[in-house]
PDB file of N, CA and C in Angstrom:
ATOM      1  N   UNK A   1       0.845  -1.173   0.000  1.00  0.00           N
ATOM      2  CA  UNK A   1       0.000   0.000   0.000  1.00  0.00           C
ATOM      3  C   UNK A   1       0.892   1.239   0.000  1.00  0.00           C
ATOM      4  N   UNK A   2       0.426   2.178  -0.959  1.00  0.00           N
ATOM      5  CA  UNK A   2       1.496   3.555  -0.871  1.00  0.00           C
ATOM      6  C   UNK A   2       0.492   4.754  -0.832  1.00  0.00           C
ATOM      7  N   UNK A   3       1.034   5.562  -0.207  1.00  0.00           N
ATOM      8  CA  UNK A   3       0.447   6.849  -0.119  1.00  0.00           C
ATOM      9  C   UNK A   3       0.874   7.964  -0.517  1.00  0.00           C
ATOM     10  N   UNK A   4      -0.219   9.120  -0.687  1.00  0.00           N
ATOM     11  CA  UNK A   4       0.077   9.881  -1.530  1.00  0.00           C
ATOM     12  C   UNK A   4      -0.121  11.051  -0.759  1.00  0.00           C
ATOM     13  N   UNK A   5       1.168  11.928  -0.469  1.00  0.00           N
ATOM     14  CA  UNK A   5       0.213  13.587  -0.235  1.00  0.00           C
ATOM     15  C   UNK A   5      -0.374  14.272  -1.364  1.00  0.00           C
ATOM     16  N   UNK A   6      -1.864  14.730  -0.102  1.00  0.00           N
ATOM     17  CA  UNK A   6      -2.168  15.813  -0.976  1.00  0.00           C
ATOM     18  C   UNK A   6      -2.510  17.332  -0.914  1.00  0.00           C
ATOM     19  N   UNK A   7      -1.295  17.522   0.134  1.00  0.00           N
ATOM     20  CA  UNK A   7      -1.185  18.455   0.520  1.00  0.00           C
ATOM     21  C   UNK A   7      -1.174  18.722   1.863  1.00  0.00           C
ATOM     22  N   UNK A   8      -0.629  19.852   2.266  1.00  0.00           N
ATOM     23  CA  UNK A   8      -0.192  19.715   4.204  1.00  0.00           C
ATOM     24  C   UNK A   8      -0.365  18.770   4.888  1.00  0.00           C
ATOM     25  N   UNK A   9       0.315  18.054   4.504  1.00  0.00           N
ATOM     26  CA  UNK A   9       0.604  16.587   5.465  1.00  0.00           C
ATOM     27  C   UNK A   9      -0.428  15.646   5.345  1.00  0.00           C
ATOM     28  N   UNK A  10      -1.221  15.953   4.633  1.00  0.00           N
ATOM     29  CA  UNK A  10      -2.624  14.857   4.575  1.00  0.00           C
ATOM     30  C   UNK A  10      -2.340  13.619   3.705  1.00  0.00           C
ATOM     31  N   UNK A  11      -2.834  12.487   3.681  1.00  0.00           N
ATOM     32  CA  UNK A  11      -1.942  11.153   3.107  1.00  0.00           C
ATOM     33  C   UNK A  11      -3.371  10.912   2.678  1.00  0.00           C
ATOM     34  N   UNK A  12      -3.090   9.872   1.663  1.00  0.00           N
ATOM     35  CA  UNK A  12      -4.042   9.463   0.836  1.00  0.00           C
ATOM     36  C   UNK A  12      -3.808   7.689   0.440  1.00  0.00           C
ATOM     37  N   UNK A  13      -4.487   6.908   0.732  1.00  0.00           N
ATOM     38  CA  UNK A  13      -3.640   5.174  -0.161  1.00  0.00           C
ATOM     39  C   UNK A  13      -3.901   5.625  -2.121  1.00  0.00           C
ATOM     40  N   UNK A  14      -3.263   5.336  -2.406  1.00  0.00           N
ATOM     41  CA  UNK A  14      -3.334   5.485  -3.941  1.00  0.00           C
ATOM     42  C   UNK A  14      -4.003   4.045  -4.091  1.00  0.00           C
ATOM     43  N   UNK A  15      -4.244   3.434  -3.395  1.00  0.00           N
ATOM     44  CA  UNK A  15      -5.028   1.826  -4.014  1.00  0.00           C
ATOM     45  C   UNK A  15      -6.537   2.456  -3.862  1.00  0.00           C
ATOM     46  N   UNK A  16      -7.030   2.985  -3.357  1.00  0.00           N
ATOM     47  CA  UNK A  16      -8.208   3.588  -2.773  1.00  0.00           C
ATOM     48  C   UNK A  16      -8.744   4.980  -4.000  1.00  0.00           C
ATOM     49  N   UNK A  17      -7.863   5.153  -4.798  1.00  0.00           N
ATOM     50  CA  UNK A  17      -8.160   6.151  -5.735  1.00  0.00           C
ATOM     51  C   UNK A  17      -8.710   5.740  -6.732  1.00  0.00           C
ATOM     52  N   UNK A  18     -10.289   6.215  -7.500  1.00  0.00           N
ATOM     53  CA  UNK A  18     -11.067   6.165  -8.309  1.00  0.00           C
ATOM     54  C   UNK A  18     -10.592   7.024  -9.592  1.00  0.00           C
ATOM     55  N   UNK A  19     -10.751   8.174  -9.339  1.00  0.00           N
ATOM     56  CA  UNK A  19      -9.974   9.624 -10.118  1.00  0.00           C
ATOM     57  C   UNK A  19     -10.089  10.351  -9.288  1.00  0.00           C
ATOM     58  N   UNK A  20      -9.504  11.740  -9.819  1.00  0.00           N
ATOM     59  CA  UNK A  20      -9.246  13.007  -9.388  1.00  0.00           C
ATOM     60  C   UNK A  20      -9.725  14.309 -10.827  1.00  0.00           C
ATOM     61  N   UNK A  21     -10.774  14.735 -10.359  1.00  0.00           N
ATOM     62  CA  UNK A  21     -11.089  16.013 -11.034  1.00  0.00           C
ATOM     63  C   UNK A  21     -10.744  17.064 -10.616  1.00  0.00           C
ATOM     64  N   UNK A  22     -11.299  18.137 -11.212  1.00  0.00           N
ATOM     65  CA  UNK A  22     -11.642  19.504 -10.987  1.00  0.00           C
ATOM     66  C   UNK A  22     -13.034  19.996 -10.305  1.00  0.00           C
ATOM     67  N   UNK A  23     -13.104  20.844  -9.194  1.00  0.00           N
ATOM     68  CA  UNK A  23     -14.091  21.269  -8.771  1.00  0.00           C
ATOM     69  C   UNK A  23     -15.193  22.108  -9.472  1.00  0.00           C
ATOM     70  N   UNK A  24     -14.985  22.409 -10.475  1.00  0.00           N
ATOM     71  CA  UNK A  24     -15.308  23.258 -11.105  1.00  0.00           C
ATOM     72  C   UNK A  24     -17.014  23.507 -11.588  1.00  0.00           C
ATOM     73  N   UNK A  25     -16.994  22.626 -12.027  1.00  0.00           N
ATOM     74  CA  UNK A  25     -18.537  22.003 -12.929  1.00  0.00           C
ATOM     75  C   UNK A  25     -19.378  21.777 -12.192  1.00  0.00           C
ATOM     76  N   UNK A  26     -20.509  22.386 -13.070  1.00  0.00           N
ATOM     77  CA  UNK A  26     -22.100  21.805 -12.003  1.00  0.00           C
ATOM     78  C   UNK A  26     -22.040  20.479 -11.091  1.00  0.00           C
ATOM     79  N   UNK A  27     -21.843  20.037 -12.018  1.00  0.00           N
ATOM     80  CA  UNK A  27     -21.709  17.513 -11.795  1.00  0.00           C
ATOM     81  C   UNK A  27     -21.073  17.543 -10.414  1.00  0.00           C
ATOM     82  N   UNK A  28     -19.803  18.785 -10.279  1.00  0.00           N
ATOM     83  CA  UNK A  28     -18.933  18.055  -9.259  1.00  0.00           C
ATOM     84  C   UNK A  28     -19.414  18.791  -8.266  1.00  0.00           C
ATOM     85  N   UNK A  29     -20.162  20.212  -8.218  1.00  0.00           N
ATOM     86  CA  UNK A  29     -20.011  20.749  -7.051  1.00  0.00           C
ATOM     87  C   UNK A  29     -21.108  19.662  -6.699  1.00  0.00           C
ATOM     88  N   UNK A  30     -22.368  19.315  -7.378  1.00  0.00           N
ATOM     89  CA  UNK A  30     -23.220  18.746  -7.264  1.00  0.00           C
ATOM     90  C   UNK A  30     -23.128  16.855  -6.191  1.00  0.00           C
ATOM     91  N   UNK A  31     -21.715  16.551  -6.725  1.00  0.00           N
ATOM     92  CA  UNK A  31     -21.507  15.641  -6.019  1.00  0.00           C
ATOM     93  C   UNK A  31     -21.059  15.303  -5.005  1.00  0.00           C
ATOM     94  N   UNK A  32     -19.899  16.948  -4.375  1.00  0.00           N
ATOM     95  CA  UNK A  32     -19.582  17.284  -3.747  1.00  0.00           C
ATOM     96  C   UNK A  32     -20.459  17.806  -2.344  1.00  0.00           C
ATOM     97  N   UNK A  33     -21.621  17.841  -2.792  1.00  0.00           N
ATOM     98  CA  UNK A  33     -22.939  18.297  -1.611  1.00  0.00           C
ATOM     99  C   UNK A  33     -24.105  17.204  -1.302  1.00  0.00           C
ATOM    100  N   UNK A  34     -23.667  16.368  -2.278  1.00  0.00           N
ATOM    101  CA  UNK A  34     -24.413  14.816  -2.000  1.00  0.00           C
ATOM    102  C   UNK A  34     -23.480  14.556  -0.970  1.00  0.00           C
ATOM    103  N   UNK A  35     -22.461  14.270  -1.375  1.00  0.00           N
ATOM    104  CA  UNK A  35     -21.356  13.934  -0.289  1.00  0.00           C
ATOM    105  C   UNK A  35     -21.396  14.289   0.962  1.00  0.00           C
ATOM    106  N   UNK A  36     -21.145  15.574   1.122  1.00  0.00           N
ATOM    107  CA  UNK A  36     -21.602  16.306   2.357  1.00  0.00           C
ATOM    108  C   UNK A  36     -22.963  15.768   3.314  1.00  0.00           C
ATOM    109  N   UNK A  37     -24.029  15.732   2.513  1.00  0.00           N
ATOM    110  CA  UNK A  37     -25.644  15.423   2.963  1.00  0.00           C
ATOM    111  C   UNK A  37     -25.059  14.143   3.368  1.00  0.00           C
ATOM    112  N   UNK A  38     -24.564  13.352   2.833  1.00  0.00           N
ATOM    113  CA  UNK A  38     -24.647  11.643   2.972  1.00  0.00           C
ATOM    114  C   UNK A  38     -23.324  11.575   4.002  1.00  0.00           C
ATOM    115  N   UNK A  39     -22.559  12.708   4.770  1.00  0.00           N
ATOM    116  CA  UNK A  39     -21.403  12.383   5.454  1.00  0.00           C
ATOM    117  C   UNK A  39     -20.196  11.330   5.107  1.00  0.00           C
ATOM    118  N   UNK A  40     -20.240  11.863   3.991  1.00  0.00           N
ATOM    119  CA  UNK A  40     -18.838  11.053   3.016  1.00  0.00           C
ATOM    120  C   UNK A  40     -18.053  11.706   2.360  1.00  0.00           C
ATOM    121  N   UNK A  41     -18.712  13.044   2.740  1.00  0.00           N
ATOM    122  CA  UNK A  41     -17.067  13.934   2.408  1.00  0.00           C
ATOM    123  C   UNK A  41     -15.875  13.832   3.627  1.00  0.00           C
ATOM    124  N   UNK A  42     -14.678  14.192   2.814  1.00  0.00           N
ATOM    125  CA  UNK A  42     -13.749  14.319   3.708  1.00  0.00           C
ATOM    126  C   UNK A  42     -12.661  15.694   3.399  1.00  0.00           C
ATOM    127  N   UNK A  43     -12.828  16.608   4.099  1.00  0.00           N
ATOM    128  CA  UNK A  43     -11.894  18.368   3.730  1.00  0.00           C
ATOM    129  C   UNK A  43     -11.151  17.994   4.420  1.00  0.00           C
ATOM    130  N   UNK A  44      -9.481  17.600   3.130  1.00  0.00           N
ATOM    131  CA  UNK A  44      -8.414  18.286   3.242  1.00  0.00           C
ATOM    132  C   UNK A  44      -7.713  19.412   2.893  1.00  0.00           C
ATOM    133  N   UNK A  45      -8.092  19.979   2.622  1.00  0.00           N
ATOM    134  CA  UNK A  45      -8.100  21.438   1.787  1.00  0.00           C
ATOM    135  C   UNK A  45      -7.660  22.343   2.842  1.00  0.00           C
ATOM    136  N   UNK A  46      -7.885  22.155   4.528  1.00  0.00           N
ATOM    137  CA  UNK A  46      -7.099  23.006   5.524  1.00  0.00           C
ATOM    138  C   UNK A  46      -7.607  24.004   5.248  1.00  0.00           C
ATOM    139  N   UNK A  47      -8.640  24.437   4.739  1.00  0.00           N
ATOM    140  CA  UNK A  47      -9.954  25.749   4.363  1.00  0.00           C
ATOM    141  C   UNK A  47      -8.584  26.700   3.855  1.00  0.00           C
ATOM    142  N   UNK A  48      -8.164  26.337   2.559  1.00  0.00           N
ATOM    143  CA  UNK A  48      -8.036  26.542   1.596  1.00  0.00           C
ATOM    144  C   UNK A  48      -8.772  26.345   0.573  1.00  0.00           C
ATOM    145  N   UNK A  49      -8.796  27.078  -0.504  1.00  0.00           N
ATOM    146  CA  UNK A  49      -9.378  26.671  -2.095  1.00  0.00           C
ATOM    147  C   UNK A  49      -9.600  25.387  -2.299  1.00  0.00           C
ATOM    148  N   UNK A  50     -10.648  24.798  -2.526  1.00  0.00           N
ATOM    149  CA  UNK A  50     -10.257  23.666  -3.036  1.00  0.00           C
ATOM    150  C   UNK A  50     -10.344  23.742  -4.328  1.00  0.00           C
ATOM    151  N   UNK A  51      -9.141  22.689  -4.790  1.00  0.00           N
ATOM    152  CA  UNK A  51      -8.742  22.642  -6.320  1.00  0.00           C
ATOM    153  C   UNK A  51      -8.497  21.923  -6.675  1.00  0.00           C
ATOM    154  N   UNK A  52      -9.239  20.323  -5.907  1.00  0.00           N
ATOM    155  CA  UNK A  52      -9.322  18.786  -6.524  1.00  0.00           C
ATOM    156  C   UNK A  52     -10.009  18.254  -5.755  1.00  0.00           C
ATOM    157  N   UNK A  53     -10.879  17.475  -6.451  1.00  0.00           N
ATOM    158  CA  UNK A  53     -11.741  16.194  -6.212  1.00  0.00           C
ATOM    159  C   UNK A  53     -11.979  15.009  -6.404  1.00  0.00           C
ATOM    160  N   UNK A  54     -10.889  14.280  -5.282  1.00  0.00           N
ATOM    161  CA  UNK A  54     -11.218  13.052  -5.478  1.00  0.00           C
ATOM    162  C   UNK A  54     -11.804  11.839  -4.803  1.00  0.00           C
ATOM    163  N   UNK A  55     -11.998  11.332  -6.182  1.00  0.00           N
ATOM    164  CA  UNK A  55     -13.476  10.283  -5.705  1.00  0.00           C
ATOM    165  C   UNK A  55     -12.509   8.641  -5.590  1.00  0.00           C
ATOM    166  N   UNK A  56     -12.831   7.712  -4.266  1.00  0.00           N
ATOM    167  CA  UNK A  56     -12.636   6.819  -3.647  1.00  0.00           C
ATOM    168  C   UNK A  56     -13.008   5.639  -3.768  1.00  0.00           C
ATOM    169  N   UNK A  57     -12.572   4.387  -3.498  1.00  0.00           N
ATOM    170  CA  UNK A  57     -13.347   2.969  -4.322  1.00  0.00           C
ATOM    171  C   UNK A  57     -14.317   2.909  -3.113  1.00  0.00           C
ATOM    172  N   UNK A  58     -14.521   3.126  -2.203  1.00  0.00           N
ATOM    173  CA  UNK A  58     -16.045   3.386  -0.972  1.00  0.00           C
ATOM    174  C   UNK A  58     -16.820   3.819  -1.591  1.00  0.00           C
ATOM    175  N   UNK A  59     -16.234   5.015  -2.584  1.00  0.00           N
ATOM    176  CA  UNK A  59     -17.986   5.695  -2.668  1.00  0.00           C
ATOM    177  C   UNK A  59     -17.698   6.991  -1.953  1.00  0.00           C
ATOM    178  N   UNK A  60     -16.201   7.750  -0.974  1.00  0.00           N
ATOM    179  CA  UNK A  60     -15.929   9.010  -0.217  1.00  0.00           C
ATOM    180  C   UNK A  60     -15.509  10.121  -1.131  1.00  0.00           C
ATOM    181  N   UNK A  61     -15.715  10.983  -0.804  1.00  0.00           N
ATOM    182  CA  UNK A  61     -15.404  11.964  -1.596  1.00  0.00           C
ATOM    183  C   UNK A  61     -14.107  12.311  -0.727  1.00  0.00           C
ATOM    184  N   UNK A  62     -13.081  13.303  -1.467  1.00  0.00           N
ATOM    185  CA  UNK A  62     -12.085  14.298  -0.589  1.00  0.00           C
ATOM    186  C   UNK A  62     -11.720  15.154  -1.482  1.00  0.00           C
ATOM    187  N   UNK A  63     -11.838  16.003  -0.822  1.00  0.00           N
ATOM    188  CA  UNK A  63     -11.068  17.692  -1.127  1.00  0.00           C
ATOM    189  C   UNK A  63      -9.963  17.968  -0.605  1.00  0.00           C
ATOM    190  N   UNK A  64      -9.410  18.465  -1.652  1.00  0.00           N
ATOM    191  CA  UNK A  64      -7.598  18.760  -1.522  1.00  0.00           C
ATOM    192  C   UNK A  64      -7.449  20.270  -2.133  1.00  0.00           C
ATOM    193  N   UNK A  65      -6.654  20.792  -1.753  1.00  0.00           N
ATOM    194  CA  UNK A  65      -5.972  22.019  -2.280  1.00  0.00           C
ATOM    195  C   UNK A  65      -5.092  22.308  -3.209  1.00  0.00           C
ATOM    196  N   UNK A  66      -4.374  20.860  -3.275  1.00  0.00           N
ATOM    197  CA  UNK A  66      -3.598  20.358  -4.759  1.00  0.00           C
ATOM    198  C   UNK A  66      -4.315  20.183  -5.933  1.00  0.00           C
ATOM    199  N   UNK A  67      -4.048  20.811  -7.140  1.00  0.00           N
ATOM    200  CA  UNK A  67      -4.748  20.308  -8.443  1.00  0.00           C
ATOM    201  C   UNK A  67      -4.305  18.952  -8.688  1.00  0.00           C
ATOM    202  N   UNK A  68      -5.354  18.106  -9.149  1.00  0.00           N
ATOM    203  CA  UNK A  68      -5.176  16.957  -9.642  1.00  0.00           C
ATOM    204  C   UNK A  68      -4.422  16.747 -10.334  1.00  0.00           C
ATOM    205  N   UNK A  69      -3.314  17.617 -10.993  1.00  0.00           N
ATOM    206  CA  UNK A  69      -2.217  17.122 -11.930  1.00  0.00           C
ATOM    207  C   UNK A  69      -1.515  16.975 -10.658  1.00  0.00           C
ATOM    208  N   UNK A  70      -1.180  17.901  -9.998  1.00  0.00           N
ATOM    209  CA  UNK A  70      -0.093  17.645  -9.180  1.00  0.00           C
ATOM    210  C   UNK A  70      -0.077  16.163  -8.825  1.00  0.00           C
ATOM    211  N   UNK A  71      -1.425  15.761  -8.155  1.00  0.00           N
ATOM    212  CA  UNK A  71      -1.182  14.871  -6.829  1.00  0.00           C
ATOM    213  C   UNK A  71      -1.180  13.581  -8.009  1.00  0.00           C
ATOM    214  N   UNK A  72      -1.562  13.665  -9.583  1.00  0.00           N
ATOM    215  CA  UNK A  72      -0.819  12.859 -10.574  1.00  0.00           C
ATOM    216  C   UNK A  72       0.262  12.632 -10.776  1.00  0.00           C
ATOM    217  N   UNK A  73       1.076  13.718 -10.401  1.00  0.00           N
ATOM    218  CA  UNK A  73       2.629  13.671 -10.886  1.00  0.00           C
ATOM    219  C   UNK A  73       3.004  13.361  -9.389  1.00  0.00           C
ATOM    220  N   UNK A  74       2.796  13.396  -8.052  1.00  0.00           N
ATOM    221  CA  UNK A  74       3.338  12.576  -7.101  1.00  0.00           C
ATOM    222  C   UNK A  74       2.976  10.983  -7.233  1.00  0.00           C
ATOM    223  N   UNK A  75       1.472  10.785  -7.824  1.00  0.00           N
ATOM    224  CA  UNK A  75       1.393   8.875  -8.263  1.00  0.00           C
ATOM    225  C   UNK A  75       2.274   8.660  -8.804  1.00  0.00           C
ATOM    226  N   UNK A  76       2.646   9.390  -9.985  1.00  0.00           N
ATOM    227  CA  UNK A  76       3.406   8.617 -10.936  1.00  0.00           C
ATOM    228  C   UNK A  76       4.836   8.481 -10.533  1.00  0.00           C
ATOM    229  N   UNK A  77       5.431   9.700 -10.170  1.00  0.00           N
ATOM    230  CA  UNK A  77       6.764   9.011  -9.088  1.00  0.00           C
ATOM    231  C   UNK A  77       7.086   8.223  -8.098  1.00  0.00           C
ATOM    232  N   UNK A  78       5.940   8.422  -7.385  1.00  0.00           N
ATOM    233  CA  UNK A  78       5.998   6.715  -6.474  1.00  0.00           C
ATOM    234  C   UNK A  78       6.045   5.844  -7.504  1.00  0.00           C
ATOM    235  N   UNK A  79       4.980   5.551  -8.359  1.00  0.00           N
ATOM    236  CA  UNK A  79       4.746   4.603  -8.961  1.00  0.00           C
ATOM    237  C   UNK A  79       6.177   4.099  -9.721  1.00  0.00           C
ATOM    238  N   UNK A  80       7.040   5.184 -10.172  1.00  0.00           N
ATOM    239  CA  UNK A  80       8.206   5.091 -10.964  1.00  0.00           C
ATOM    240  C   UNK A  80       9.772   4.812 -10.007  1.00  0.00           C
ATOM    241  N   UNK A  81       9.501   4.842  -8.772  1.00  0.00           N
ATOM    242  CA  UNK A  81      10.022   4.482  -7.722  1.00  0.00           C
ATOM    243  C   UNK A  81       9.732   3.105  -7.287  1.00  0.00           C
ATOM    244  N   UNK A  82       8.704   2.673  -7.072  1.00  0.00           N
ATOM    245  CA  UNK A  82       8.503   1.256  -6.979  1.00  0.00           C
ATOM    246  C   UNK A  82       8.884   0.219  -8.030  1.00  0.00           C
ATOM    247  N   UNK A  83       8.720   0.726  -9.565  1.00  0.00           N
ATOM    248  CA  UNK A  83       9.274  -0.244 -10.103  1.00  0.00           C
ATOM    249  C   UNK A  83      10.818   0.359 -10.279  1.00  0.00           C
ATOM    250  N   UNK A  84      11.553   0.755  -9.880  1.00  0.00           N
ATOM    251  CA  UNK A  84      12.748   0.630 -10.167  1.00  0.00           C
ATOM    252  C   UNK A  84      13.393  -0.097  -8.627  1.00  0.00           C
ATOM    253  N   UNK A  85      12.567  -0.044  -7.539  1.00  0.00           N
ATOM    254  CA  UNK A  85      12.907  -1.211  -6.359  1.00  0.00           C
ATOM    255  C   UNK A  85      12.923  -2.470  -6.880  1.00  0.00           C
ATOM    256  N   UNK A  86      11.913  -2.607  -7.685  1.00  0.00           N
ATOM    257  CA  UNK A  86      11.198  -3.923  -8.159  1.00  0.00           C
ATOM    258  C   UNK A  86      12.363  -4.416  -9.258  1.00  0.00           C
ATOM    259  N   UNK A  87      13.002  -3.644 -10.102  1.00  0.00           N
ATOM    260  CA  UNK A  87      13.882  -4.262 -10.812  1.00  0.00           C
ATOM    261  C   UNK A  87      15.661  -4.387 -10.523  1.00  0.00           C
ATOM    262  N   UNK A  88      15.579  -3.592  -9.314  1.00  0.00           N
ATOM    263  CA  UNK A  88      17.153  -3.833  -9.146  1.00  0.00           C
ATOM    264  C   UNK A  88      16.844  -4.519  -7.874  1.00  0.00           C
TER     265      UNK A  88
END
């Protein structure tokens, strides 16, 4: 299991990751307040901006303050870190 920040110290399992959007759009704020109603959101955002949304293999929502590229380009270096454990 590996984890991911996504921002001020908040950790994330990357096995547990569905995607990561943008807050932006009707759909998301929209899902983002289902979430809330149904107590399955989770604010990491440290009431900052939020400026990613991502959705969980539960069914949880979380808010981060990192744009979803970012906390992409920290997967993919773990990810590019593990297989180079894996081959030497």
């Amino acid at each position: 299991m590996t984890f991911i920040n996504i921002g001020f110290g908040n950790m994330i399992s990357s096995d547990k990751i569905t995607c990561m959007v943008l807050p932006d759009s009707a759909p998301m704020k929209r899902l983002v307040q289902h979430a809330r109603e149904e107590d399955k959101l989770i604010d990491a955002s440290q009431g900052r901006k939020t400026r990613g949304v991502i959705l969980l293999t539960n069914g949880q929502v979380v808010l981060s303050a990192l744009n979803p590229d970012t906390i992409a380009a920290r997967l993919d270096n773990t990810n590019l870190t593990k297989e180079r454990d894996i081959h030497e």
